[in-house]
Protein backbone atom coordinates (compact mmCIF):
# COMPACT_ATOMS: atom_id res chain seq x y z
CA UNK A 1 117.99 131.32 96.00
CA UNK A 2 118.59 129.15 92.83
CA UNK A 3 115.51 126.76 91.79
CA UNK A 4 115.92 123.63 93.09
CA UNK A 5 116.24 125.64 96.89
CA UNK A 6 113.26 126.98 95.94
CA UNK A 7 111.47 123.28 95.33
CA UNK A 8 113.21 121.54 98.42
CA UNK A 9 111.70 124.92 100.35
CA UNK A 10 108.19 124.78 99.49
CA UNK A 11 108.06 120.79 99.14
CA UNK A 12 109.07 120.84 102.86
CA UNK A 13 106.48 123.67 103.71
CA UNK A 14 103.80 121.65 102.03
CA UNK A 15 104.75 118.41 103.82
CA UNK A 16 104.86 120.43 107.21
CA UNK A 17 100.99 122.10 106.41
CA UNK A 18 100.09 118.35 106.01
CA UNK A 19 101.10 117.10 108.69
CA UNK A 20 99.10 119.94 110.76
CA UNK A 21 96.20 119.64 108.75
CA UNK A 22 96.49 115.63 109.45
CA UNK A 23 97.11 116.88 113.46
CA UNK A 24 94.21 119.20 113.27
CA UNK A 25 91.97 116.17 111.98
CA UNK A 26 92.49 113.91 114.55
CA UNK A 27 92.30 116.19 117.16
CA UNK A 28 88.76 118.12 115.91
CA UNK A 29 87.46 115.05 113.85
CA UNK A 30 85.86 117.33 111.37
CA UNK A 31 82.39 116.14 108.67
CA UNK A 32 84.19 114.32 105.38
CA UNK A 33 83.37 117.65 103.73
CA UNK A 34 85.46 119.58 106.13
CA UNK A 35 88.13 116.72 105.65
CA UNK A 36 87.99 117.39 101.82
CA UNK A 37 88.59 120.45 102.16
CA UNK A 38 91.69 120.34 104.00
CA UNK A 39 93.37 118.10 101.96
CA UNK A 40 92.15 119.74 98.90
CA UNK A 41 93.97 123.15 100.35
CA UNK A 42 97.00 120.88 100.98
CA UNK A 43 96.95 119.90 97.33
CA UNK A 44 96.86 124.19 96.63
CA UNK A 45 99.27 124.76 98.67
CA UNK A 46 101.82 122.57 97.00
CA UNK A 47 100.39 123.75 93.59
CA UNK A 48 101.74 126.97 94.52
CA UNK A 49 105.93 125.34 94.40
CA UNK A 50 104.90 125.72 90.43
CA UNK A 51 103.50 129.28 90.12
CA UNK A 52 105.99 130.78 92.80
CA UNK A 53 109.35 129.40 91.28
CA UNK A 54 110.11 132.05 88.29
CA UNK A 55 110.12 130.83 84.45
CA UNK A 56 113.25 132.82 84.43
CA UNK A 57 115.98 133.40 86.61
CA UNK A 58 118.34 136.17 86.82
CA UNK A 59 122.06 134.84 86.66
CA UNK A 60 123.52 138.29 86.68
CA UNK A 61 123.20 142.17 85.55
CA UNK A 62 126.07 143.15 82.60
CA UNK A 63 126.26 146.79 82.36
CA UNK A 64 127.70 146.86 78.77
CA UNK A 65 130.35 149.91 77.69
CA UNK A 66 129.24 151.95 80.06
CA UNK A 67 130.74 155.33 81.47
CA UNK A 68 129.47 157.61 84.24
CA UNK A 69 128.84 161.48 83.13
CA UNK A 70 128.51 163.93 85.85
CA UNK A 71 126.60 166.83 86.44
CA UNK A 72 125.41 168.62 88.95
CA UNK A 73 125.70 165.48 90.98
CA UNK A 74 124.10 163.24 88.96
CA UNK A 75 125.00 160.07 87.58
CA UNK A 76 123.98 159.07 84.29
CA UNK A 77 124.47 155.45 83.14
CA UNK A 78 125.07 155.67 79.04
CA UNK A 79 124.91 152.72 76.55
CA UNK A 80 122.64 150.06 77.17
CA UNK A 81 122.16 147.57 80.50
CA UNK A 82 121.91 144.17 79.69
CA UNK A 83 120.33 140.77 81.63
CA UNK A 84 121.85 137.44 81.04
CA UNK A 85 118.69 135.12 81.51
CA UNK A 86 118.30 130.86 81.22
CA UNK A 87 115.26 128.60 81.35
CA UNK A 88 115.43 126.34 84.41
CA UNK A 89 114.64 122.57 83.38
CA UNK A 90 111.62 123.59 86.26
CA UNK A 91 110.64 126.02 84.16
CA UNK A 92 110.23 123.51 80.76
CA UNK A 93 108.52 120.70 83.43
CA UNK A 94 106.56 123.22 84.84
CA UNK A 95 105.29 124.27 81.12
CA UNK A 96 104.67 120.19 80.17
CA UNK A 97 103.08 119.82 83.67
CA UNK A 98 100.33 122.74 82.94
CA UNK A 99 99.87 121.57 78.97
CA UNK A 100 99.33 118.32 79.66
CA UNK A 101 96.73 119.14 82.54
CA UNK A 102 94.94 121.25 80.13
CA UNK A 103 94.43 119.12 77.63
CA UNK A 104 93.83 116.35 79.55
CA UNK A 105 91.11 118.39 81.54
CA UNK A 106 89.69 119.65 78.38
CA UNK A 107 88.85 115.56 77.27
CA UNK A 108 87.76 114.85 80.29
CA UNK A 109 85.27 117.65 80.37
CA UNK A 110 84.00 117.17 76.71
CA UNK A 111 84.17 113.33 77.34
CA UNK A 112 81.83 113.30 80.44
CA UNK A 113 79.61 115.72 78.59
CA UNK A 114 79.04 113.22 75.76
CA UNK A 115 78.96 110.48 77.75
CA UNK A 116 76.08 111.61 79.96
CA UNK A 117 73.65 112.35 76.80
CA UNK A 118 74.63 108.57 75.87
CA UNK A 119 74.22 106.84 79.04
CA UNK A 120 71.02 108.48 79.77
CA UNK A 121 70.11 109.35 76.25
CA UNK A 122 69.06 112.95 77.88
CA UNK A 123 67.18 115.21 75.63
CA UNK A 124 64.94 118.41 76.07
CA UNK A 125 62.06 118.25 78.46
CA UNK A 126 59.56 119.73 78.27
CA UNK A 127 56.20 119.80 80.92
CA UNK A 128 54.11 122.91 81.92
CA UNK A 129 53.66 121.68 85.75
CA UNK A 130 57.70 120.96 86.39
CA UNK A 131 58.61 124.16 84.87
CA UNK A 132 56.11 126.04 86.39
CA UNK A 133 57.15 124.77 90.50
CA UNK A 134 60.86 124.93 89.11
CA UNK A 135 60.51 128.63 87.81
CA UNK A 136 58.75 129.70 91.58
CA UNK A 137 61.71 127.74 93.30
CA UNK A 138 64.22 129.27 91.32
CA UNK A 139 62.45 132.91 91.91
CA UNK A 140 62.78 132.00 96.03
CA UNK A 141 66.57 131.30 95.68
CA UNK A 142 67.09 134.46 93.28
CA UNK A 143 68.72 131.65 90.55
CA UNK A 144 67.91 131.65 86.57
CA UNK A 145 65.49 128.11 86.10
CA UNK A 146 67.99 125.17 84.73
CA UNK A 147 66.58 124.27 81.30
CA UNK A 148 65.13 120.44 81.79
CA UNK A 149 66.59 117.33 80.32
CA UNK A 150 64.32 113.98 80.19
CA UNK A 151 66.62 110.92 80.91
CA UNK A 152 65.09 107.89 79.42
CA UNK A 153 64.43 104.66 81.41
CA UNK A 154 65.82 106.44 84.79
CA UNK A 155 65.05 106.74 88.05
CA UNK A 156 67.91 109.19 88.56
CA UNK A 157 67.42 113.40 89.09
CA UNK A 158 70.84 115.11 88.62
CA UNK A 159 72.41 118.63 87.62
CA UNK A 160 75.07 118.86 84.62
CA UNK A 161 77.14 121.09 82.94
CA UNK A 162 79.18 123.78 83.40
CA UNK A 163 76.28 125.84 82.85
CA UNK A 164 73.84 123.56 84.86
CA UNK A 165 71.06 121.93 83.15
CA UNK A 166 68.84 119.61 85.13
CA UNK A 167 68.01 115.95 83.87
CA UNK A 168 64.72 114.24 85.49
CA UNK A 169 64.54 110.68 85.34
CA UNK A 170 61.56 109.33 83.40
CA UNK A 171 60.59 106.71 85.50
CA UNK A 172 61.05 109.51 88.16
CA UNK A 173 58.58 111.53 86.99
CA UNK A 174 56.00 108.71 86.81
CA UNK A 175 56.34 107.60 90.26
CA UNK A 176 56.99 110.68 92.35
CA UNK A 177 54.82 112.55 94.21
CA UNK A 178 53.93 116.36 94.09
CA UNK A 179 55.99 116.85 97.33
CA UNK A 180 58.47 114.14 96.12
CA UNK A 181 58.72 116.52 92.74
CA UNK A 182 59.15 119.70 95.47
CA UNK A 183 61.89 118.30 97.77
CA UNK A 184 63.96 117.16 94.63
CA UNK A 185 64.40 120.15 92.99
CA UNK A 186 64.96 122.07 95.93
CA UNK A 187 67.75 119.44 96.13
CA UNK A 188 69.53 120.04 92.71
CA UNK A 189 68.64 123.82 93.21
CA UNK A 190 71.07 123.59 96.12
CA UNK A 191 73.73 122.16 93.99
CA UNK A 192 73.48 124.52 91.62
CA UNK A 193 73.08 127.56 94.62
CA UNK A 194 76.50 126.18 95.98
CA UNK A 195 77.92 126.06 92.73
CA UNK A 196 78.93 122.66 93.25
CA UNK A 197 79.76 121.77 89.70
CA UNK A 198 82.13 124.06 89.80
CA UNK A 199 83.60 122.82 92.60
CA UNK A 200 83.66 119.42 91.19
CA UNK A 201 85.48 120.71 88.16
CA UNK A 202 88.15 121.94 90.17
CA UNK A 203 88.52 118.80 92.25
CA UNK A 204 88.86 117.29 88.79
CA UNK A 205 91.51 119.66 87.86
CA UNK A 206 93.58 119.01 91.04
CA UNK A 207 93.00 114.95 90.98
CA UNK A 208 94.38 115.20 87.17
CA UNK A 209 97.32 117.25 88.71
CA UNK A 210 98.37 115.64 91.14
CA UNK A 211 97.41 112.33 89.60
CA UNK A 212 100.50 110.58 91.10
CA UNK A 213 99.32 111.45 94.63
């Protein structure tokens, strides 16, 4: 089965999985999360037309000046067996498709990272009481404490990084209560139990590769 089969094969297979996913949907109404999920396995599943079709394909096997000795009843192939090999124009798209991702995912990574200590001009936070209520909740979920980042003139309490970090909000901190404090960073302990950066990184990777969907 040449390359292109190959494409037309798996393109159909993905478009069929859709449409039972989509059936599946309407028929279970699933939470949004479950719905994301789905479509984000969809997305996989086509991914997989790239990493299935071979870089290389085998045209042919040349067995070159050969001659068969005998003995004993068994053959022996002399001189050397040769492949003749060519790079499908899949192949060379397939190559641009995963630099360009790369790249592109690399920027976006190092862009939002930037762009987060600039919008909330986050720096390192330190206060005895936080870390001392974060450290016990981390201990009760069996998770290493997130070091602390102050965002200035914010209201906001998020997790960031690939190794997470966790940003308070300074007008946050003035405001909230000691429960309010408690329930929060269970919260963004959560996020960072579920590994949900990580998940968001890799939603980020597919929604850059299949950017034209």
């Amino acid at each position: 089965m040449n390359s292109l089969c190959l494409i037309i094969y798996y393109t159909f297979l993905t478009v069929i999985i859709f449409l039972i996913n989509e059936l599946l949907i309407n028929i279970f109404d699933p939470s949004i999360q479950t719905k994301n999920m789905i479509h984000k396995l969809t997305l996989i599943s086509f991914f997989t037309v790239f990493a299935i079709v071979p870089f290389k394909i085998i045209q042919g096997l040349i067995i070159e000046g050969y001659h068969i000795v005998k003995g004993d009843s068994v053959i022996i192939l002399a001189h050397k067996i040769g492949y003749i090999t060519e790079y499908t124009n899949f192949a060379y798209l397939t190559v641009l498709l995963f630099s360009a991702v790369f790249f592109s995912f690399l920027f976006v990574i190092f862009f939002d990272r930037n762009l987060m200590h600039k919008l909330y001009r986050l720096h390192p936070f330190e206060n005895r009481l936080i870390e001392k209520k974060l450290q016990k909740l981390s201990e009760q979920m069996n998770l290493e404490p997130p070091k602390l980042y102050l965002a200035k003139n914010s209201l906001d309490v998020f997790v960031f990084g690939l190794k997470p970090k966790l940003a308070l909000g300074e007008e946050f901190i003035k405001k909230c209560t000691e429960k309010d404090l408690e329930i929060v960073l269970k919260h963004e302990l959560w996020h960072i139990k579920n590994k949900d950066i990580l998940v968001k990184v890799i939603s980020l990777f597919l929604e850059i590769l299949f950017f034209y969907n």
